[in-house]
C-alpha atoms as a PDB file:
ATOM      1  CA  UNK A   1      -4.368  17.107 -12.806  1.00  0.00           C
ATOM      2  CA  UNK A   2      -5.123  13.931 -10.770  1.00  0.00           C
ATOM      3  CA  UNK A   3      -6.506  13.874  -7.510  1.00  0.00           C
ATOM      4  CA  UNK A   4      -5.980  10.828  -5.022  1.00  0.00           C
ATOM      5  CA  UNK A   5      -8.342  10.381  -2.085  1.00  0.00           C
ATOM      6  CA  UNK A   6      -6.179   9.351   0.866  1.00  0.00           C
ATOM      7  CA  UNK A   7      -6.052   8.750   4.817  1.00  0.00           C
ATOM      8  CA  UNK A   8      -2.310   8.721   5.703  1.00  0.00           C
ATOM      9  CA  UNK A   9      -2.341   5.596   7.595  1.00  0.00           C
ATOM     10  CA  UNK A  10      -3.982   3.276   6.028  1.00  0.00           C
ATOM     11  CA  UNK A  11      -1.892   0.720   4.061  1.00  0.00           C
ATOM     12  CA  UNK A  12      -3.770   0.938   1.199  1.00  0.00           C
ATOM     13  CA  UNK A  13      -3.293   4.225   0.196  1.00  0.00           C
ATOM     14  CA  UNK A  14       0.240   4.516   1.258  1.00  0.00           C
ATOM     15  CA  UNK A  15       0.909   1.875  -1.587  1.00  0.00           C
ATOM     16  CA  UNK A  16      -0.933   3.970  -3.994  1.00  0.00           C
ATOM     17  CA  UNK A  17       1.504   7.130  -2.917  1.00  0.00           C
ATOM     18  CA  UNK A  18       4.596   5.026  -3.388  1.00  0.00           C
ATOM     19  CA  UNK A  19       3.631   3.835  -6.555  1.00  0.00           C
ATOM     20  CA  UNK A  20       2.706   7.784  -7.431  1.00  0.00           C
ATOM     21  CA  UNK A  21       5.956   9.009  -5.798  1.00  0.00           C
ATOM     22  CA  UNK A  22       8.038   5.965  -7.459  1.00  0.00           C
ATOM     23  CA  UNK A  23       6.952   7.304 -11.198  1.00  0.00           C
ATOM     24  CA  UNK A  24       7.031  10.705 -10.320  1.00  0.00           C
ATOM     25  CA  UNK A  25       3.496  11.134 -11.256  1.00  0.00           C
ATOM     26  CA  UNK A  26       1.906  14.664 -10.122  1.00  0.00           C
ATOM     27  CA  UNK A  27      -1.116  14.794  -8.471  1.00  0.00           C
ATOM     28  CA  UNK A  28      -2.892  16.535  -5.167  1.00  0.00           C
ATOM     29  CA  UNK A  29      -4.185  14.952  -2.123  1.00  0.00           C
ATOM     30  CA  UNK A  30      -7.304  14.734  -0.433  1.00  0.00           C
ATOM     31  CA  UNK A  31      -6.885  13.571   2.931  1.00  0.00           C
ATOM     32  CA  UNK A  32     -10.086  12.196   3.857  1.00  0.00           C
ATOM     33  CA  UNK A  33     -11.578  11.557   7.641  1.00  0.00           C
ATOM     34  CA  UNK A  34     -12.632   7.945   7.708  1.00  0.00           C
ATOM     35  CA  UNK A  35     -14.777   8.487  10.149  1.00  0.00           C
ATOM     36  CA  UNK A  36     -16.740  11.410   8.160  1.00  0.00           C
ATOM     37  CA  UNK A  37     -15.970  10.736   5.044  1.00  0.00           C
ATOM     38  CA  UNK A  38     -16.953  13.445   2.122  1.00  0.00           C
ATOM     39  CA  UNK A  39     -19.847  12.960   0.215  1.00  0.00           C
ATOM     40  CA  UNK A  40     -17.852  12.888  -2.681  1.00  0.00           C
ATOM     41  CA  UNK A  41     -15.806   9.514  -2.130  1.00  0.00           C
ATOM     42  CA  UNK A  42     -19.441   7.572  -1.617  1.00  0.00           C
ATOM     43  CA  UNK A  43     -20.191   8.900  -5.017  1.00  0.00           C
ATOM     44  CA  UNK A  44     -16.786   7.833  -6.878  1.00  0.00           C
ATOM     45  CA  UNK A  45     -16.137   4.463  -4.756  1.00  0.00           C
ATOM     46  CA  UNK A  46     -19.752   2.188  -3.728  1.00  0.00           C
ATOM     47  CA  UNK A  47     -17.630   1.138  -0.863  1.00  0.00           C
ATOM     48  CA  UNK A  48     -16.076   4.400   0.352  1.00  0.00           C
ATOM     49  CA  UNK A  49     -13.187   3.355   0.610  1.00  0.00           C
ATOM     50  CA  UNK A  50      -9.426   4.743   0.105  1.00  0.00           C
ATOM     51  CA  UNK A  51      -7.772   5.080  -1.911  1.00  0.00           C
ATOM     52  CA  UNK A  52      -9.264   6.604  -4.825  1.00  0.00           C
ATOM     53  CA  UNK A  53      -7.248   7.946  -8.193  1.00  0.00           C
ATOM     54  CA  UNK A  54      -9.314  10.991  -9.810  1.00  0.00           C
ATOM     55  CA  UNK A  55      -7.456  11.508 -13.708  1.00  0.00           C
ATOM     56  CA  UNK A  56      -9.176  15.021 -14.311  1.00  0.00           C
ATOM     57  CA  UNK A  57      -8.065  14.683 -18.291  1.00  0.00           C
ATOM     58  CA  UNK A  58      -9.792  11.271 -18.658  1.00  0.00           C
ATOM     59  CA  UNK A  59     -12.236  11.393 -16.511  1.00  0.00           C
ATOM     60  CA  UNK A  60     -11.165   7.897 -15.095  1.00  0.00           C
ATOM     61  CA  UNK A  61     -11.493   6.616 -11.465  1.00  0.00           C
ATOM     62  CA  UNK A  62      -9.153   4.240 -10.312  1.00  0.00           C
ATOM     63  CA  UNK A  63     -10.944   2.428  -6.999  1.00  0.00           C
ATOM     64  CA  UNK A  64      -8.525   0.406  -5.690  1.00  0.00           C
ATOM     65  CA  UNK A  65      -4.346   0.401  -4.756  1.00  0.00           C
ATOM     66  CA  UNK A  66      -4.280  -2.494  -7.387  1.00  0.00           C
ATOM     67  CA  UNK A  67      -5.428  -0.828  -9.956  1.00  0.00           C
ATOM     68  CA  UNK A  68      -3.852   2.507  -8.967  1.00  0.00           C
ATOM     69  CA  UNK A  69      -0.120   0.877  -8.830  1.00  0.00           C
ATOM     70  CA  UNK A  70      -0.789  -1.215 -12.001  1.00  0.00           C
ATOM     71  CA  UNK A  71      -1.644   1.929 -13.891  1.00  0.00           C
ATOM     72  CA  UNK A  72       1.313   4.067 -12.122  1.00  0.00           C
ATOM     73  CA  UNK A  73       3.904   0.917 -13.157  1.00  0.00           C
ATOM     74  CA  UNK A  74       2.391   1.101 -16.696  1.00  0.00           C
ATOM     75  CA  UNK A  75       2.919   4.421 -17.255  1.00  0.00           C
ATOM     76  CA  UNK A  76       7.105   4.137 -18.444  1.00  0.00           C
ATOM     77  CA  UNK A  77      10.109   1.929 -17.879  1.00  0.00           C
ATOM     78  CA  UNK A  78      11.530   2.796 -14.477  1.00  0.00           C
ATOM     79  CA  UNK A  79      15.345   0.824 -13.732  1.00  0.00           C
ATOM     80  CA  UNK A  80      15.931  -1.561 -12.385  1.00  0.00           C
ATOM     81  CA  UNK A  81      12.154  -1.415 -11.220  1.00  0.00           C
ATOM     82  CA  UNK A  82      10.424  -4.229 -13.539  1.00  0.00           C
ATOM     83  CA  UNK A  83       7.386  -5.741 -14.535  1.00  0.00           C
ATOM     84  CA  UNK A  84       8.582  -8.181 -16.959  1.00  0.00           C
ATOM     85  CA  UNK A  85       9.523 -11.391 -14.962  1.00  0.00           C
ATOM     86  CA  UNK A  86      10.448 -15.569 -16.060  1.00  0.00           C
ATOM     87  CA  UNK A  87       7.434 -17.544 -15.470  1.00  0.00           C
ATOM     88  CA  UNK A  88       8.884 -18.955 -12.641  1.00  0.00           C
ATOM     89  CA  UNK A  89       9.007 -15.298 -10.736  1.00  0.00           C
ATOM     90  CA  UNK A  90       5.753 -15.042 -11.794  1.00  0.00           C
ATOM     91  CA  UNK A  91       4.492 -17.428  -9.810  1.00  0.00           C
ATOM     92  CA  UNK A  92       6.453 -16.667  -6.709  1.00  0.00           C
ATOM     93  CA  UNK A  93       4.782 -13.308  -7.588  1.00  0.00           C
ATOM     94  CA  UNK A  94       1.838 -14.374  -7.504  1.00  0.00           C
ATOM     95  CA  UNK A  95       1.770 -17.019  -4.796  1.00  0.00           C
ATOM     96  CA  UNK A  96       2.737 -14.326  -2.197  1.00  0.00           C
ATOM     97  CA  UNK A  97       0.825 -11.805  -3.255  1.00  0.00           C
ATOM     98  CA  UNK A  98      -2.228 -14.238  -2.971  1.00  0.00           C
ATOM     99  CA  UNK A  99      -1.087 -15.622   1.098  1.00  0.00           C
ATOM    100  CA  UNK A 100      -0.748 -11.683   1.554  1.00  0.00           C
ATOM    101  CA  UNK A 101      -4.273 -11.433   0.790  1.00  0.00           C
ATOM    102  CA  UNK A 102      -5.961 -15.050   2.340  1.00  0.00           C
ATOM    103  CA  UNK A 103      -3.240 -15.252   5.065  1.00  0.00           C
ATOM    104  CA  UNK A 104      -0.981 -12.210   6.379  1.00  0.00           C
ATOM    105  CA  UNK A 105      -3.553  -9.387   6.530  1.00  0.00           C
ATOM    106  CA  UNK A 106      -6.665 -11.723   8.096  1.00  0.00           C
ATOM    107  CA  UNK A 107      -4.444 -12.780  10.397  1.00  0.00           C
ATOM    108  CA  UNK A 108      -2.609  -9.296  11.489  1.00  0.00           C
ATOM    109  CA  UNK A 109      -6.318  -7.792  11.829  1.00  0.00           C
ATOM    110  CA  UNK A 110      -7.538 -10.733  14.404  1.00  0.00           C
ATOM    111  CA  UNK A 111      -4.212 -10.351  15.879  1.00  0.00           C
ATOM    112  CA  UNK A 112      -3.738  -6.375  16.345  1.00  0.00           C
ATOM    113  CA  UNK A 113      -7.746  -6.324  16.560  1.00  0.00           C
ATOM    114  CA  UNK A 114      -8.550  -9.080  18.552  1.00  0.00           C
ATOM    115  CA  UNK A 115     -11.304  -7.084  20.493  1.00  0.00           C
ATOM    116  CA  UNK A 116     -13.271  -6.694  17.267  1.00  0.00           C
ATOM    117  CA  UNK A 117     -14.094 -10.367  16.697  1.00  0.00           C
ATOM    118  CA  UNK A 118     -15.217 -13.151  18.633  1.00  0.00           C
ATOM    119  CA  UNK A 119     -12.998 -16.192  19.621  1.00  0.00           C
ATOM    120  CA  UNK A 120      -9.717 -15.060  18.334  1.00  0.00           C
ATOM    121  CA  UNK A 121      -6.790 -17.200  19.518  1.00  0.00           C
ATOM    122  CA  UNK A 122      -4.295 -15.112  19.402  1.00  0.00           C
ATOM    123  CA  UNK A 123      -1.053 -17.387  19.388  1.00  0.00           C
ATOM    124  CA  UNK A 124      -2.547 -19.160  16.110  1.00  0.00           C
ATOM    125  CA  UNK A 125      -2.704 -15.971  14.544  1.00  0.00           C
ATOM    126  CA  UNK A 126       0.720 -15.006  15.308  1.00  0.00           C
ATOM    127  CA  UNK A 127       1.337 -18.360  14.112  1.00  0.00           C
ATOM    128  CA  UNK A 128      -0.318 -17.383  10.583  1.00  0.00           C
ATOM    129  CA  UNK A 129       1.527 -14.274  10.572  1.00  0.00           C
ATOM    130  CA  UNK A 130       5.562 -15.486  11.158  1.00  0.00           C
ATOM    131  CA  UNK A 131       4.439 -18.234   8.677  1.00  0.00           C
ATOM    132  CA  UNK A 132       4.292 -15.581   5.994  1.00  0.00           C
ATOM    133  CA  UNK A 133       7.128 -13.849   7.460  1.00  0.00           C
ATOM    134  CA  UNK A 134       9.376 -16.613   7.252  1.00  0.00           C
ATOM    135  CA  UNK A 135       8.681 -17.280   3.792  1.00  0.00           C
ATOM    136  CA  UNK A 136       9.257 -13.506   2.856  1.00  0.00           C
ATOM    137  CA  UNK A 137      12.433 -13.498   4.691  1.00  0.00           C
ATOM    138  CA  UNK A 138      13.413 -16.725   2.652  1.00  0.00           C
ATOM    139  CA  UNK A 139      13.137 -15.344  -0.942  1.00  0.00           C
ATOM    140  CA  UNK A 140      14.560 -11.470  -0.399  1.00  0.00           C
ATOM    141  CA  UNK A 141      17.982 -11.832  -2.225  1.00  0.00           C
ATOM    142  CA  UNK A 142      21.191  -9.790  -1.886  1.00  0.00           C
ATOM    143  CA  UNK A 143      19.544  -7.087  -4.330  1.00  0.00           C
ATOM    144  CA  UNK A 144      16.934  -6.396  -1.210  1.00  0.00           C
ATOM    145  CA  UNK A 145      14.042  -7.460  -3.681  1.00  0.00           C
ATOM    146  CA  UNK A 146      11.651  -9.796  -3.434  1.00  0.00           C
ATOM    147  CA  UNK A 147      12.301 -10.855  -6.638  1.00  0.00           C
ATOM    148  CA  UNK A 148      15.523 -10.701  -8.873  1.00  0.00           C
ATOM    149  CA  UNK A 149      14.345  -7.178  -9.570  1.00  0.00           C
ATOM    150  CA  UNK A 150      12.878  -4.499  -7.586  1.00  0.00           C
ATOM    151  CA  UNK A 151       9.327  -5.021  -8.899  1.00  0.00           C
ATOM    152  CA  UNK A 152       5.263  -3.429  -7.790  1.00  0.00           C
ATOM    153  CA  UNK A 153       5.680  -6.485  -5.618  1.00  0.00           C
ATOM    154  CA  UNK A 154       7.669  -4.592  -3.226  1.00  0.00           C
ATOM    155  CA  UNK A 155       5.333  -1.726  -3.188  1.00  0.00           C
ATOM    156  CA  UNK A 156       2.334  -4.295  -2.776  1.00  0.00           C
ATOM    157  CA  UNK A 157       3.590  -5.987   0.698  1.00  0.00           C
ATOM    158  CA  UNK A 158       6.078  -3.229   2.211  1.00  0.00           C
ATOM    159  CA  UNK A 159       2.572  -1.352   3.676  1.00  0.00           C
ATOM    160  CA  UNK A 160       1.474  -4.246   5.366  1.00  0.00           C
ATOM    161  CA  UNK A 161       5.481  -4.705   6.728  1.00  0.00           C
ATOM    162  CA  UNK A 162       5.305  -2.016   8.432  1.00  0.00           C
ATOM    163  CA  UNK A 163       2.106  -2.253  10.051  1.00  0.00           C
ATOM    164  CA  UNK A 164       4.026  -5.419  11.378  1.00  0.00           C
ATOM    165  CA  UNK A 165       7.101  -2.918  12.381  1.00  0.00           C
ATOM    166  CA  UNK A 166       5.013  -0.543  14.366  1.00  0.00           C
ATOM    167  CA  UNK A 167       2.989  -2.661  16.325  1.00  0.00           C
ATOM    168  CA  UNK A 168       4.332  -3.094  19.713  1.00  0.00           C
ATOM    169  CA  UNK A 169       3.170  -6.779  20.242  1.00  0.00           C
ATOM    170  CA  UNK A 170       4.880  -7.991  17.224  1.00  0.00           C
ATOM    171  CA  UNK A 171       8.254  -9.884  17.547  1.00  0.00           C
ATOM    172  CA  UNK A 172      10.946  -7.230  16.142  1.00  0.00           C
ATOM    173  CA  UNK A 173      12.174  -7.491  12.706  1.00  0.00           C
ATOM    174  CA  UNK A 174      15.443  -7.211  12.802  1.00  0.00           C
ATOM    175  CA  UNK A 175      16.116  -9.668  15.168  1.00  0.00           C
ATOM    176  CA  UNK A 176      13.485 -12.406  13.594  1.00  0.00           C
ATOM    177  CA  UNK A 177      13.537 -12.064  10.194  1.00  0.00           C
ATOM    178  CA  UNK A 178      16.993 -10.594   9.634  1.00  0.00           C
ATOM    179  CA  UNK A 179      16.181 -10.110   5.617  1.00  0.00           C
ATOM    180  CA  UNK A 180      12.711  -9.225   5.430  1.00  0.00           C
ATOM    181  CA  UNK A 181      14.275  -6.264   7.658  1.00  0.00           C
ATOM    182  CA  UNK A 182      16.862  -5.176   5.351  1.00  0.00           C
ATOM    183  CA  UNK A 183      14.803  -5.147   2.883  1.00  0.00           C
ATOM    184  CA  UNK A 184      12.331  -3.046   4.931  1.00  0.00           C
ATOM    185  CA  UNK A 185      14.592  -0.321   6.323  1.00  0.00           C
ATOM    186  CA  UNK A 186      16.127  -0.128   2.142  1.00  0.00           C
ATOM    187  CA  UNK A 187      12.438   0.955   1.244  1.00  0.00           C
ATOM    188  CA  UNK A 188      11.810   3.225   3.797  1.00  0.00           C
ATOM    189  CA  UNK A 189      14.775   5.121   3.228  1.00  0.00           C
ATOM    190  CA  UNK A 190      13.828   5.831  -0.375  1.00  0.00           C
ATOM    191  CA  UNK A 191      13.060   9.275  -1.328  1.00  0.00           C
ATOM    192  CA  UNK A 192       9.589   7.981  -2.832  1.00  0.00           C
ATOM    193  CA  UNK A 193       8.481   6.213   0.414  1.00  0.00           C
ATOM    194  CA  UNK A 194       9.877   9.553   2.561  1.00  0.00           C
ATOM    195  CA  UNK A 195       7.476  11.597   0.391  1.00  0.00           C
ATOM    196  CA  UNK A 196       4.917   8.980   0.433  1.00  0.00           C
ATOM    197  CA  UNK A 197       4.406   9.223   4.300  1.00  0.00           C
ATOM    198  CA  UNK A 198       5.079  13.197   4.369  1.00  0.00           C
ATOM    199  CA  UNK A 199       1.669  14.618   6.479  1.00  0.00           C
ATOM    200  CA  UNK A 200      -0.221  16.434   4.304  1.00  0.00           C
ATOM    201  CA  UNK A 201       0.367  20.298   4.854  1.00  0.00           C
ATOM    202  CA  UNK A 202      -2.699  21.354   2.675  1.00  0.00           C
ATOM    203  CA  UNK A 203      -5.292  23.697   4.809  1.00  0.00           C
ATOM    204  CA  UNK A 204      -9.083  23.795   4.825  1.00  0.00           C
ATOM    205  CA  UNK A 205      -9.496  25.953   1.762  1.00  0.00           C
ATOM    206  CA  UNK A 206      -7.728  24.081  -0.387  1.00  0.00           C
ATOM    207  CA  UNK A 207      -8.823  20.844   0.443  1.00  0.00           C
ATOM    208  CA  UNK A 208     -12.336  21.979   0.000  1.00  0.00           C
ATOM    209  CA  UNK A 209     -11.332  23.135  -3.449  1.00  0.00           C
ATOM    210  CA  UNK A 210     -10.119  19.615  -4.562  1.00  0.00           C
ATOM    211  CA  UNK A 211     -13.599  18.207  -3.533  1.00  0.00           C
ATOM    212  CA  UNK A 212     -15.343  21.284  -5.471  1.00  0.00           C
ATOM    213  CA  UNK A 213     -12.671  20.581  -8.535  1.00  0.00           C
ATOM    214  CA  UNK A 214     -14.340  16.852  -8.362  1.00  0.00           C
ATOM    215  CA  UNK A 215     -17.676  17.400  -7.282  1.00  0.00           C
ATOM    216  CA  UNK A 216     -18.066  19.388 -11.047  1.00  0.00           C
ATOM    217  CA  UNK A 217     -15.876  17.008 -13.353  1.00  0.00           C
ATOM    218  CA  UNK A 218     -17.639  14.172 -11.725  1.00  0.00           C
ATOM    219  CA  UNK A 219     -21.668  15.244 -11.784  1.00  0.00           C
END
């Protein structure tokens, strides 16, 4: 059995549940209350933070949607999902996946945040963000892919997308970056992304059990 540690809206751990959904990988949730959070998650992750991957068998803790999506992609061959790419896709790989990180979600923070931080101009952080957006919308091709190939990429940025989508401020997709909103509305209309953002029906009891089911493989 493996157990992920979740909160439903943060972007994080919805890439985790794609990547779980994607490869059809079973395993329970435990939908935690950031703003209580179980005594159990400061014991498996020094930052508290979600998500966290449990594998009961193993033993192992995956602590971060990197890791948890690099481990769910390893796990078979998946078509036309891929993770073998030219050099040159690669690097494009790479390259957005690092601006993602230094650039698009700093920026979206200060922007959708702006109260929590101290001299934040907003226009240059919109600025920041349709950058990013721009480029995105430059490099989806007619397979709706970032790259050539559907690839983790995908599952990486489409979180962040649609924290971009749902925020009322933001210019709207379809109308600015005509692609990147293709692209968008293909991915949420995939069974695993459906599932992926399905509330979690589970009641007290059994959500208590998961933590007990950790609390003793985990001592």
């Amino acid at each position: 059995m493996n157990i992920l540690l979740s909160f439903r809206r943060c972007p994080y751990a919805i890439r985790a549940r794609m990547a779980l959904h994607l490869m059809k990988i079973n395993f329970e949730t435990l939908e935690v209350n950031l703003k209580q959070k179980p005594a159990i998650l400061h014991r498996l992750s020094p930052d508290a933070t979600v998500p966290v991957l449990c594998l009961l068998k193993s033993k192992q803790i995956l602590k971060s949607s990197d890791e948890i999506v690099a481990w769910c992609m390893g796990t078979k061959i998946l078509e036309p999902w891929t993770n073998h790419r030219s050099s040159e896709q690669e690097a494009l790989c790479r390259y957005l996946y690092r601006r993602l990180n230094t650039d698009y979600i700093p920026a979206f923070n200060r922007y959708k945040y702006w109260q929590r931080y101290d001299d934040v101009n907003r226009s240059l952080e919109l600025k920041q963000i349709d950058g990013y957006m721009r480029e995105l919308d430059s490099v989806i091709g007619s397979t709706n892919s970032i790259l050539r190939e559907k690839s983790e990429l995908d599952i990486m940025i489409y979180p962040f997308v649609r924290q971009w989508d749902r925020y009322v401020e933001c210019p709207a997709l379809d109308s600015h970056y005509p692609k990147v909103a293709s692209w968008y509305h293909d991915i949420s209309r995939d069974e695993y992304t459906r599932c992926a953002m399905a509330k979690n029906m589970s009641d007290t009891k059994s959500q208590e059990v998961l933590i007990k089911t950790l609390e003793e493989t985990f001592r």
